[in-house]
Protein backbone atom coordinates (compact mmCIF):
# COMPACT_ATOMS: atom_id res chain seq x y z
CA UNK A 1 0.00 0.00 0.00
CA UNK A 2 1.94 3.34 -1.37
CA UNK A 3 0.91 6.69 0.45
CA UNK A 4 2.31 9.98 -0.42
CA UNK A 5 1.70 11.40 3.49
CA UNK A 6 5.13 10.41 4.12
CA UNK A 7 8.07 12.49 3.01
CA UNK A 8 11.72 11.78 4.45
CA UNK A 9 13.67 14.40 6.15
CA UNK A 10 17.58 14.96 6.37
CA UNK A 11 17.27 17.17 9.52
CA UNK A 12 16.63 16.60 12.89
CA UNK A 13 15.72 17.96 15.99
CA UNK A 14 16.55 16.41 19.45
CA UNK A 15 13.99 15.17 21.48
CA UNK A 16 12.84 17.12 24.20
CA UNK A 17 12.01 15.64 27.46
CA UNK A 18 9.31 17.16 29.45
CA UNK A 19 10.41 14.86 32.10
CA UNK A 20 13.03 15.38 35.10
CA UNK A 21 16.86 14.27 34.47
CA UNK A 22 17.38 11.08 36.66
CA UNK A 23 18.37 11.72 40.02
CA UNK A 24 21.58 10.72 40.91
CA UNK A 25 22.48 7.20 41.76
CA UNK A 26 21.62 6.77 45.19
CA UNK A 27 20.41 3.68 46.56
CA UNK A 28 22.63 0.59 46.90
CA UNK A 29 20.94 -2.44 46.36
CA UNK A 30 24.14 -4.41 47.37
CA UNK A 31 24.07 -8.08 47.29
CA UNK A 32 26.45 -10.09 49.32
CA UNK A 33 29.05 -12.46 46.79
CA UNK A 34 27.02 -16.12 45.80
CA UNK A 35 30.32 -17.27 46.30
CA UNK A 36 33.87 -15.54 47.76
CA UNK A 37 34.89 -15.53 44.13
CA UNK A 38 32.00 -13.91 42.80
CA UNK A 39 32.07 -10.18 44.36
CA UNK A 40 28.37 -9.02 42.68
CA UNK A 41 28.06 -5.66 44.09
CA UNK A 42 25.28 -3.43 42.14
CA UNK A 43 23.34 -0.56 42.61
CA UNK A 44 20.92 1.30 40.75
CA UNK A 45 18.38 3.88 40.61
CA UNK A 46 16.07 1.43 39.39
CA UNK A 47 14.15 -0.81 41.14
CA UNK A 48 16.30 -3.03 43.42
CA UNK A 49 17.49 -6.77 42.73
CA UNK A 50 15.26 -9.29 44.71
CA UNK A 51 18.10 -9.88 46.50
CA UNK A 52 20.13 -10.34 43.77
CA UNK A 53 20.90 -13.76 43.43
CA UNK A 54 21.33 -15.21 47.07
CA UNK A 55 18.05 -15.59 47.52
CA UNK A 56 16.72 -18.22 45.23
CA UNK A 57 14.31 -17.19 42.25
CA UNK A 58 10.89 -19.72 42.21
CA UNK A 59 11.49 -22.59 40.65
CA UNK A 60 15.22 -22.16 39.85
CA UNK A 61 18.36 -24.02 40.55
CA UNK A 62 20.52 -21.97 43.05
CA UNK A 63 24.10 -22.45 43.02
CA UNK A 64 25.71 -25.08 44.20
CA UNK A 65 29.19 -26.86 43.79
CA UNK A 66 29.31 -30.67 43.25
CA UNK A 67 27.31 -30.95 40.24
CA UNK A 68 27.55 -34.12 37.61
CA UNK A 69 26.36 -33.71 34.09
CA UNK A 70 25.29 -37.47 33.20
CA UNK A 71 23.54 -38.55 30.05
CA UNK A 72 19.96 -39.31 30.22
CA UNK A 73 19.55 -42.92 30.01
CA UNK A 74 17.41 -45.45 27.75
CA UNK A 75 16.34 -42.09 25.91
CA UNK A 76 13.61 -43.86 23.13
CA UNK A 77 14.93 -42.91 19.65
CA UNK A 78 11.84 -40.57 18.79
CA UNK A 79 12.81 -38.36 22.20
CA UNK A 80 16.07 -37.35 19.90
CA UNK A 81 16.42 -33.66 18.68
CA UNK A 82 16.40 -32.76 15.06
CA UNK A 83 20.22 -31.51 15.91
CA UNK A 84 21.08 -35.36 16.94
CA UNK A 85 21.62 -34.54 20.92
CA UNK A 86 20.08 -36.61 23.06
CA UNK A 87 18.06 -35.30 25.90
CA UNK A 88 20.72 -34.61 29.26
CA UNK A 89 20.06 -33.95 32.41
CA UNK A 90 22.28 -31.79 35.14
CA UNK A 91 21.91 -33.42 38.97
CA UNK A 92 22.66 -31.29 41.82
CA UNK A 93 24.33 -32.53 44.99
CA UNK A 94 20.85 -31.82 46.73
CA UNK A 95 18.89 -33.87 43.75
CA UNK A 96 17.51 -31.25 41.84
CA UNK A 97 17.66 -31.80 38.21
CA UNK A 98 17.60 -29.92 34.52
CA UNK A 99 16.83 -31.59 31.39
CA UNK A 100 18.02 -30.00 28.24
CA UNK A 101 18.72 -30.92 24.58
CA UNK A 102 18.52 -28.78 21.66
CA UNK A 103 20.51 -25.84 20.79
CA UNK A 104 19.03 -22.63 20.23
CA UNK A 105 22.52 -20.73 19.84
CA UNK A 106 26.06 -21.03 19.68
CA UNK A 107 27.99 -17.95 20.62
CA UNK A 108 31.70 -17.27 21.46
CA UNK A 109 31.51 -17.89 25.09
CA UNK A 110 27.76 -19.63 25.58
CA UNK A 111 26.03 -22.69 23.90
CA UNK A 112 22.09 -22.42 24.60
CA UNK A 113 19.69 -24.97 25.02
CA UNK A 114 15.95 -25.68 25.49
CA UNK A 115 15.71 -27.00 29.01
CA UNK A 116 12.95 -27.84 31.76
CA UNK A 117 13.86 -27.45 35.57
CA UNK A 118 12.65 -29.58 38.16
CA UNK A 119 9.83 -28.67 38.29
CA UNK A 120 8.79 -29.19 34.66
CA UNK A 121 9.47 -25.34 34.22
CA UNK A 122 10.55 -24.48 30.86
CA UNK A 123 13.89 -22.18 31.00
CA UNK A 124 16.71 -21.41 28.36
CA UNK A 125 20.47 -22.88 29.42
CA UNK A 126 23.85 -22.15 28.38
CA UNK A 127 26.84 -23.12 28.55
CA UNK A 128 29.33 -21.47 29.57
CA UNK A 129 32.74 -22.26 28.64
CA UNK A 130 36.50 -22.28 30.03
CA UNK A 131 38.07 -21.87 26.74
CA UNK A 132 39.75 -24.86 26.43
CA UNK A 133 38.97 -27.92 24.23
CA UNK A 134 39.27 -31.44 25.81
CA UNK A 135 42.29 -31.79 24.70
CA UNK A 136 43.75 -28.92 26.54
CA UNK A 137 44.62 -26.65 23.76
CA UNK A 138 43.44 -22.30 23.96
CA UNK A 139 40.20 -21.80 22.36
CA UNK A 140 40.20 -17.84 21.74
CA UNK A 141 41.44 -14.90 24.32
CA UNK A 142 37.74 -13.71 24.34
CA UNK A 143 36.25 -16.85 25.15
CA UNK A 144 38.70 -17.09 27.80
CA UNK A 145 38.48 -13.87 29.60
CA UNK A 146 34.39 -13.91 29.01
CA UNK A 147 34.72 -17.29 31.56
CA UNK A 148 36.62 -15.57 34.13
CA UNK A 149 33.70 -15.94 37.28
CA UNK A 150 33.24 -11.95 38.21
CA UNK A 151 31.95 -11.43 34.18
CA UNK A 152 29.68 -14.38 34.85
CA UNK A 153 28.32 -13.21 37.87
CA UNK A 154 27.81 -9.85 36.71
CA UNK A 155 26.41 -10.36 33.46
CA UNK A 156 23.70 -12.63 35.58
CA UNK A 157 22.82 -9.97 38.08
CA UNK A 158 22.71 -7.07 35.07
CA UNK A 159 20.26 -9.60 33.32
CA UNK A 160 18.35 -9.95 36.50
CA UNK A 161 18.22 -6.16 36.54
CA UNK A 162 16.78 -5.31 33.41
CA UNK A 163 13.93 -7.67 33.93
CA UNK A 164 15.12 -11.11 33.28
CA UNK A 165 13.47 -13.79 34.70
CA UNK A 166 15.22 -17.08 36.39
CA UNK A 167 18.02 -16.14 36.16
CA UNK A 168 20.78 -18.89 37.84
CA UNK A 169 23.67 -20.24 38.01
CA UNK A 170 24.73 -24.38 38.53
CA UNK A 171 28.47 -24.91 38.96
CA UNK A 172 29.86 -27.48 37.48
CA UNK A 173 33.47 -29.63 38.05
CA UNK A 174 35.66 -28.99 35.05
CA UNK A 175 33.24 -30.92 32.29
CA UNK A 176 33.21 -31.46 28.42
CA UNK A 177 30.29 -30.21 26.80
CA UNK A 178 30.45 -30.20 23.19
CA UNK A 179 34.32 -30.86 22.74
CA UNK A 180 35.07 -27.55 25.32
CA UNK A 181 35.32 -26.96 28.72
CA UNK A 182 32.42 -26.19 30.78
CA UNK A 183 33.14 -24.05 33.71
CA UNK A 184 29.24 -23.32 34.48
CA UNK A 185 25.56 -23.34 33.52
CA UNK A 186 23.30 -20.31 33.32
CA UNK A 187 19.55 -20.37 33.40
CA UNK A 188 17.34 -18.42 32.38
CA UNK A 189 14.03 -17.00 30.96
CA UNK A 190 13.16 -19.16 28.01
CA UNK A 191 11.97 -16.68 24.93
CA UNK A 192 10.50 -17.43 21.60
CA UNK A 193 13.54 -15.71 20.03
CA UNK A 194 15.12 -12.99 18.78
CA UNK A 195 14.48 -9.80 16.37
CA UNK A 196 16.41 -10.98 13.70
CA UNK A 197 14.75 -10.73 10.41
CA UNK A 198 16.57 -13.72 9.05
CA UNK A 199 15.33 -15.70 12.09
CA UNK A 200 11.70 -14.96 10.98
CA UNK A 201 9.89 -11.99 11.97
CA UNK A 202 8.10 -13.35 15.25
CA UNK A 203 6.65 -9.72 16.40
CA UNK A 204 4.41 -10.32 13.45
CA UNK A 205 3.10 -13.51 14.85
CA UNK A 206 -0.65 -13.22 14.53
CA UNK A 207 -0.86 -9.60 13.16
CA UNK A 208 -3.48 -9.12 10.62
CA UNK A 209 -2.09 -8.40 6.53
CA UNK A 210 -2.35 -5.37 5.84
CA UNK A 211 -2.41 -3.10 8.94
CA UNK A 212 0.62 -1.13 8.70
CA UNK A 213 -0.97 0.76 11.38
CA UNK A 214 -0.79 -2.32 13.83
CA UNK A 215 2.55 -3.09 13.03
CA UNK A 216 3.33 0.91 13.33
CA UNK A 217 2.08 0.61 17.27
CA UNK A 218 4.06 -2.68 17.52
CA UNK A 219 7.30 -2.09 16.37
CA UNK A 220 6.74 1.63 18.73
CA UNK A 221 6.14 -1.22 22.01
CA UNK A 222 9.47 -3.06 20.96
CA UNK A 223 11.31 0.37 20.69
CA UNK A 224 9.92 1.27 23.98
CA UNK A 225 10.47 -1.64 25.80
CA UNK A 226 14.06 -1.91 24.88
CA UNK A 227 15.06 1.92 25.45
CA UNK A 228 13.30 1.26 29.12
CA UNK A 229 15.92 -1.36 29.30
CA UNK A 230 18.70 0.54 28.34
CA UNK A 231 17.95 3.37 30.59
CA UNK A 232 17.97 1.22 33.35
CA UNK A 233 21.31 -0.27 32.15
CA UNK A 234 22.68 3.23 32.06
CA UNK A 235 22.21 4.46 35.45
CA UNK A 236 23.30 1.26 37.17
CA UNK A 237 26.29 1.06 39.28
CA UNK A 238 28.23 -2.48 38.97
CA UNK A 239 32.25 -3.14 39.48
CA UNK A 240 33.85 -4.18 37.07
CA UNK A 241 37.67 -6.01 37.46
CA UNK A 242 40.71 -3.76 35.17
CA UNK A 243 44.33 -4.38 35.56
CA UNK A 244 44.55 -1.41 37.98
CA UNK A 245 42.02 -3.25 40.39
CA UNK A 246 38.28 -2.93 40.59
CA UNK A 247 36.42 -0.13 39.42
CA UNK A 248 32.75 1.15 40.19
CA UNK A 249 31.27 2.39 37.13
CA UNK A 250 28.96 5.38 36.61
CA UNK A 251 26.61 3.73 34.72
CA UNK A 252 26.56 0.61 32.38
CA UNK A 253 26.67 0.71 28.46
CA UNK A 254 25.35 -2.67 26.33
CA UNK A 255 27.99 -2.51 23.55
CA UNK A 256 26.83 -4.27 20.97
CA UNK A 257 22.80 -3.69 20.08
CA UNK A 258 21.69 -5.93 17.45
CA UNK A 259 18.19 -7.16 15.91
CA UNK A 260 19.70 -11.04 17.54
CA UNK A 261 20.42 -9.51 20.77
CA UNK A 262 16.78 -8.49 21.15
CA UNK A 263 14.87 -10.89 22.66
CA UNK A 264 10.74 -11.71 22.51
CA UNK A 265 8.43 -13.76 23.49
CA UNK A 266 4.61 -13.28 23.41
CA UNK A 267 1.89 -13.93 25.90
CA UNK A 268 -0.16 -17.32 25.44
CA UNK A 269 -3.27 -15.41 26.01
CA UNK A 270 -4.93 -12.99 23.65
CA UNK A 271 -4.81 -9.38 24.65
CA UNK A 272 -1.92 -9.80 26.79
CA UNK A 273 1.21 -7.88 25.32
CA UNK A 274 4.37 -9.88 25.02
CA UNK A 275 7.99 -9.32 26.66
CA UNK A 276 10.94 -8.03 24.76
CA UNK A 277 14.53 -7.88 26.36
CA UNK A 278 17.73 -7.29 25.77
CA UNK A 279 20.57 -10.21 25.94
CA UNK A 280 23.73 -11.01 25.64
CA UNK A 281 25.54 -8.83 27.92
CA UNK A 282 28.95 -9.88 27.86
CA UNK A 283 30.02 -7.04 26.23
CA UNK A 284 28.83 -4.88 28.99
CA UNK A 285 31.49 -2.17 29.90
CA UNK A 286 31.69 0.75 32.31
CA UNK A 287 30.41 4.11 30.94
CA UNK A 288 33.78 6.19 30.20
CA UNK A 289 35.58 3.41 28.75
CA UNK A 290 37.33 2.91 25.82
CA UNK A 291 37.84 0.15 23.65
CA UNK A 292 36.04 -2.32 25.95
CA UNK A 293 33.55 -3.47 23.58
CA UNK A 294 34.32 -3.92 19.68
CA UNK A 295 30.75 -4.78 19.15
CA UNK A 296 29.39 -5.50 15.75
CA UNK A 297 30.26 -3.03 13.08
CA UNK A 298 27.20 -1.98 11.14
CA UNK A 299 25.62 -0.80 14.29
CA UNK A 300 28.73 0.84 15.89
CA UNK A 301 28.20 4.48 17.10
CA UNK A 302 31.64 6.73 15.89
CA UNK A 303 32.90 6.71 19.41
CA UNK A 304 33.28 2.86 19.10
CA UNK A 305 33.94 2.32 15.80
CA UNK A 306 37.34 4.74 16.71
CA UNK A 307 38.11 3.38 19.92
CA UNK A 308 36.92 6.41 21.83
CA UNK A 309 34.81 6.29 25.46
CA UNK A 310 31.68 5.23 25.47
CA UNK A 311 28.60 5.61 26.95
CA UNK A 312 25.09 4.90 27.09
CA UNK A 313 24.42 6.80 23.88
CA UNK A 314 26.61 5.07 21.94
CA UNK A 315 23.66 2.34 22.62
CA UNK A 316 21.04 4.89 21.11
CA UNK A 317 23.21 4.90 18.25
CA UNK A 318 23.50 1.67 17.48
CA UNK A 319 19.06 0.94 18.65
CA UNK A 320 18.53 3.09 15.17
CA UNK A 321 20.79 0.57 12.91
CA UNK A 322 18.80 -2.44 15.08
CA UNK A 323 15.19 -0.56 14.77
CA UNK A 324 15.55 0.06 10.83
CA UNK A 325 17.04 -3.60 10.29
CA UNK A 326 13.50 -4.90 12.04
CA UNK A 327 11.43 -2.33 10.01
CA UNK A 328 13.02 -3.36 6.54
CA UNK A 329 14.71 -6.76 6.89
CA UNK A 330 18.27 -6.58 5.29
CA UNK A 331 18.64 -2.80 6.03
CA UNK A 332 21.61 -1.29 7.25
CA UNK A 333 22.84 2.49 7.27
CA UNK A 334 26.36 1.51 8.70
CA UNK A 335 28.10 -0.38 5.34
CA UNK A 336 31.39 -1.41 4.91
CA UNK A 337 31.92 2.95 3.54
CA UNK A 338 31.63 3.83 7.08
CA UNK A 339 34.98 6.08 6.63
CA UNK A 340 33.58 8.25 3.78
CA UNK A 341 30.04 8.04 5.64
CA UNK A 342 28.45 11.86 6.59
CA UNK A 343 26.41 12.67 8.98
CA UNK A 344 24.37 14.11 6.03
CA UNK A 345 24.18 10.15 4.34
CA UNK A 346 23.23 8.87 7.55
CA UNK A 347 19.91 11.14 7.70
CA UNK A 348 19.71 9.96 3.76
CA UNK A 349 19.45 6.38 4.49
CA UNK A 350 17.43 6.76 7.14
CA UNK A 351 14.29 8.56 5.31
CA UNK A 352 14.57 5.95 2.50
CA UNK A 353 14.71 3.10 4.81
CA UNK A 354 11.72 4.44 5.95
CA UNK A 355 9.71 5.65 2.86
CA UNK A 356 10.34 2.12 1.38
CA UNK A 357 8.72 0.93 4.92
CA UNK A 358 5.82 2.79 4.00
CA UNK A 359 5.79 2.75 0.15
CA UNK A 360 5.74 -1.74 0.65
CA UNK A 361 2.98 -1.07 3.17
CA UNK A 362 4.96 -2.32 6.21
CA UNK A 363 4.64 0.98 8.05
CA UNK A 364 2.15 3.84 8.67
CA UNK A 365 3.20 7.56 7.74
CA UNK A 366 2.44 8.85 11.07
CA UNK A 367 4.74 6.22 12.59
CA UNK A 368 7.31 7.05 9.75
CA UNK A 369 7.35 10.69 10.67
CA UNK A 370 7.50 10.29 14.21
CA UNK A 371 10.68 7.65 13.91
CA UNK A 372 12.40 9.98 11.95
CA UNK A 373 12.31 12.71 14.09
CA UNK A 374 13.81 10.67 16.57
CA UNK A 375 16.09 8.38 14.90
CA UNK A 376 17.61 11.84 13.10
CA UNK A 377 18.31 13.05 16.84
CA UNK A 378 19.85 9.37 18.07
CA UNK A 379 22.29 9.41 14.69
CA UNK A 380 24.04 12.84 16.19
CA UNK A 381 27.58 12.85 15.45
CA UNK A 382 28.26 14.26 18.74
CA UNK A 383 27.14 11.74 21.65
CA UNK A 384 25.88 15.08 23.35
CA UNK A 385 23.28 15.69 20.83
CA UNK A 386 21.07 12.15 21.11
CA UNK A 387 18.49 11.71 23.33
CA UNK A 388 18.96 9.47 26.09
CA UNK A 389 17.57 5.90 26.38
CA UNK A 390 14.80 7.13 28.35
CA UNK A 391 14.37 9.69 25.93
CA UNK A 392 13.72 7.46 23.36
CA UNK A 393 11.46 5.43 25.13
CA UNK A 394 9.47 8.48 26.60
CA UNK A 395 9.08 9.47 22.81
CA UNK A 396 7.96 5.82 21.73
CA UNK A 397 5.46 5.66 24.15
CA UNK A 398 4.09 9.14 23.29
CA UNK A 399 3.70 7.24 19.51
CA UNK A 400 2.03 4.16 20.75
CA UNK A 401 -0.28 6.32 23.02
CA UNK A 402 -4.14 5.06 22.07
CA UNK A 403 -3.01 2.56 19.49
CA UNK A 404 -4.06 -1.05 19.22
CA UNK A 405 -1.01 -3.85 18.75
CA UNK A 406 -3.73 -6.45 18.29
CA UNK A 407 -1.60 -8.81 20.48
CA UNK A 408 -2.83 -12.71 20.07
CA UNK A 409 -1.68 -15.69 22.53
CA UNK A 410 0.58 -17.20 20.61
CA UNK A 411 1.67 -20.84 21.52
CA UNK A 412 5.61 -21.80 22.31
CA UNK A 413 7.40 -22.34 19.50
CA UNK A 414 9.53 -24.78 21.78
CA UNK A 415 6.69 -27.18 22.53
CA UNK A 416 7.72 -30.05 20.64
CA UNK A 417 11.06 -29.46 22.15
CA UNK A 418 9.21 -29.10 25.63
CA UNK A 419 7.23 -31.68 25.49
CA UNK A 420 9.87 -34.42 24.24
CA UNK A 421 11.84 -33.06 27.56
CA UNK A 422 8.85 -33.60 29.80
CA UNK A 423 8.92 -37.33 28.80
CA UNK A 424 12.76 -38.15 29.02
CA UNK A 425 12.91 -39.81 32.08
């Protein structure tokens, strides 16, 4: 559906919040360490940790030392994934047990899985890995130093704080899983996946054709949600080991925002909206720093692309890149010309990206107008000129005001997997 209501602009104006600046960080929510190697010691403006993660989340496996990983036995043929694993199981000390089997991702540093806890609870697992193989030789520096315990342990209680759900961590004696190392297990919120366009477009899951308006308000909820995220990740307070000794940083950045860092899953019932999060914080550095993160390069802000300090608008950067990418699958503004690149090209691509949104039909004008505004403003050259995350999400939620995102319950996309889990015993 064409409509000529929608003309792209090369200039921007910064948002302007009618809200108060964030007070200052005051508040400590400070946990005591799960372990005496795992100092976890955050605190935040936002909402405090339940606890952080001393006190055992419902139905999750708390951490605990003297943990075998055994094989699942007299698993029927038929109970076998489509990736050839067979359903495994991870037994506590205190007889508490996870079944898992396929693999939903391999990463650098974490292999996840489709698992159920003991109590038949469906979570997500991953591995996470020394950095050796079994045969004792280095795997990468990365995937090494992204083992070390105080990067675990923080990227679980940063998860936690942003709104992820059982969140945990099992300890395991030095184990093989998958030809590495396996220095520990992570639990967590099972999703349905993630925003990448290539890995289907599941925020479209029972949208009806046609309604650019619907997927307008929709894709305004998923920009919301995950700048409410990112503001919370900004103002936290977390310390973070250097080679000079800790540090407490001012605030958190992400580092590396990408459509398959974004995480969704929708409600089961009809009505209900679904939950969208952001992952995959391993990357997470200390506002101020430099060269921490490399990130992923056609989402980069300047500041990272040249090595300078960061902060948590070098994350609004990089949401417009992610944003346009879910808008118009296979859209990027940041190319492989990101030298010659203006400031000037980057408004350019942005107002075609989305006039072809809304020439195909897969966006409303109004929503095209309003994105523009604010993605011109998050593109600033200088870091000082973007909105902040909660900015952005102030200005998202002023877009989805009154709209309908015709949410449906949509079932697991994991319930084979679920169900085939359920009945390994």
């Amino acid at each position: 559906m064409a409509s000529t209501e929608f003309q792209p602009r090369v200039v921007g104006s910064p948002v302007q919040s009618t809200s108060a600046q964030p007070e200052p960080l005051k508040a400590a929510a400070t946990s005591q360490a799960i372990d005496s190697s795992l100092p976890a010691r955050v605190q935040s403006s936002a909402p405090p940790l339940a606890a952080a993660l001393e006190l055992k989340p419902p139905n999750a496996v708390p951490w605990m030392t003297g943990i075998r990983e055994k094989a699942t036995p007299s698993v029927p043929k038929e109970l076998r994934g489509p990736v050839g694993a067979d359903p495994r199981l991870l037994t506590t000390s205190e007889g508490d047990s996870i079944r898992y089997s396929e693999t939903l991702a391999n990463g650098v540093t974490k292999k996840v899985h489709v698992a159920v806890n003991d109590t038949g609870k469906p979570i997500a697992l991953a591995a996470l890995y020394l950095g050796d193989t079994k045969d004792g030789r280095p795997a990468t520096a990365s995937t090494r130093s992204k083992s070390n315990p105080d990067d675990v342990a923080r990227e679980a209680l940063l998860m936690q704080h942003i709104g992820w759900k059982d969140i945990s961590i099992v300890e395991v004696a030095e184990d093989v899983h998958d030809g590495l190392k396996v220095k520990a297990f992570m639990s967590m919120e099972l999703m349905d996946g993630d925003l990448d366009p290539a890995h289907g477009n599941i925020w479209q899951s029972g949208m009806p054709p046609n309604e650019p308006e619907t997927a307008g308000a929709r894709l305004c909820f998923i920009l919301k949600s995950v700048a409410e995220s990112l503001q919370t990740l900004h103002e936290t307070k977390v310390e973070f080991s250097t080679r000079r000794g800790p540090i407490t940083s001012e605030g958190v950045f992400h580092g590396d925002m990408k459509p398959d860092n974004l995480f969704f899953r929708h409600s089961r019932i009809d009505g209900e909206p679904p939950v969208c999060r952001i992952g995959d914080l391993g990357l997470a550095g200390p506002v101020g720093s430099r060269s921490w993160s490399s990130g992923t390069n056609n989402y980069c802000s300047p500041e990272q692309h040249d090595g300078k300090a960061m902060t948590g608008k070098s994350d609004v950067f990089g949401l417009v890149s992610t944003m346009l990418e879910i808008i118009v699958p296979g859209t990027t503004i940041m190319n492989a010309d990101y030298e010659q690149l203006t400031g000037q090209d980057l408004l350019e691509r942005i107002g075609e990206t989305l006039k072809k949104a809304v020439d195909s039909g897969a966006l409303d004008a109004k929503t095209a107008a309003g994105f523009q505004q604010l993605f011109n403003a998050m593109v600033s050259e200088d870091p000082q000129g973007r909105p902040t995350a909660g900015q952005v999400a102030q200005k998202a939620d002023e877009l989805l005001a009154g709209r309908d995102c015709k949410w449906k319950g949509i079932p697991s996309p994991h319930q084979p997997i679920l169900d085939r889990l359920a009945t390994a015993e």
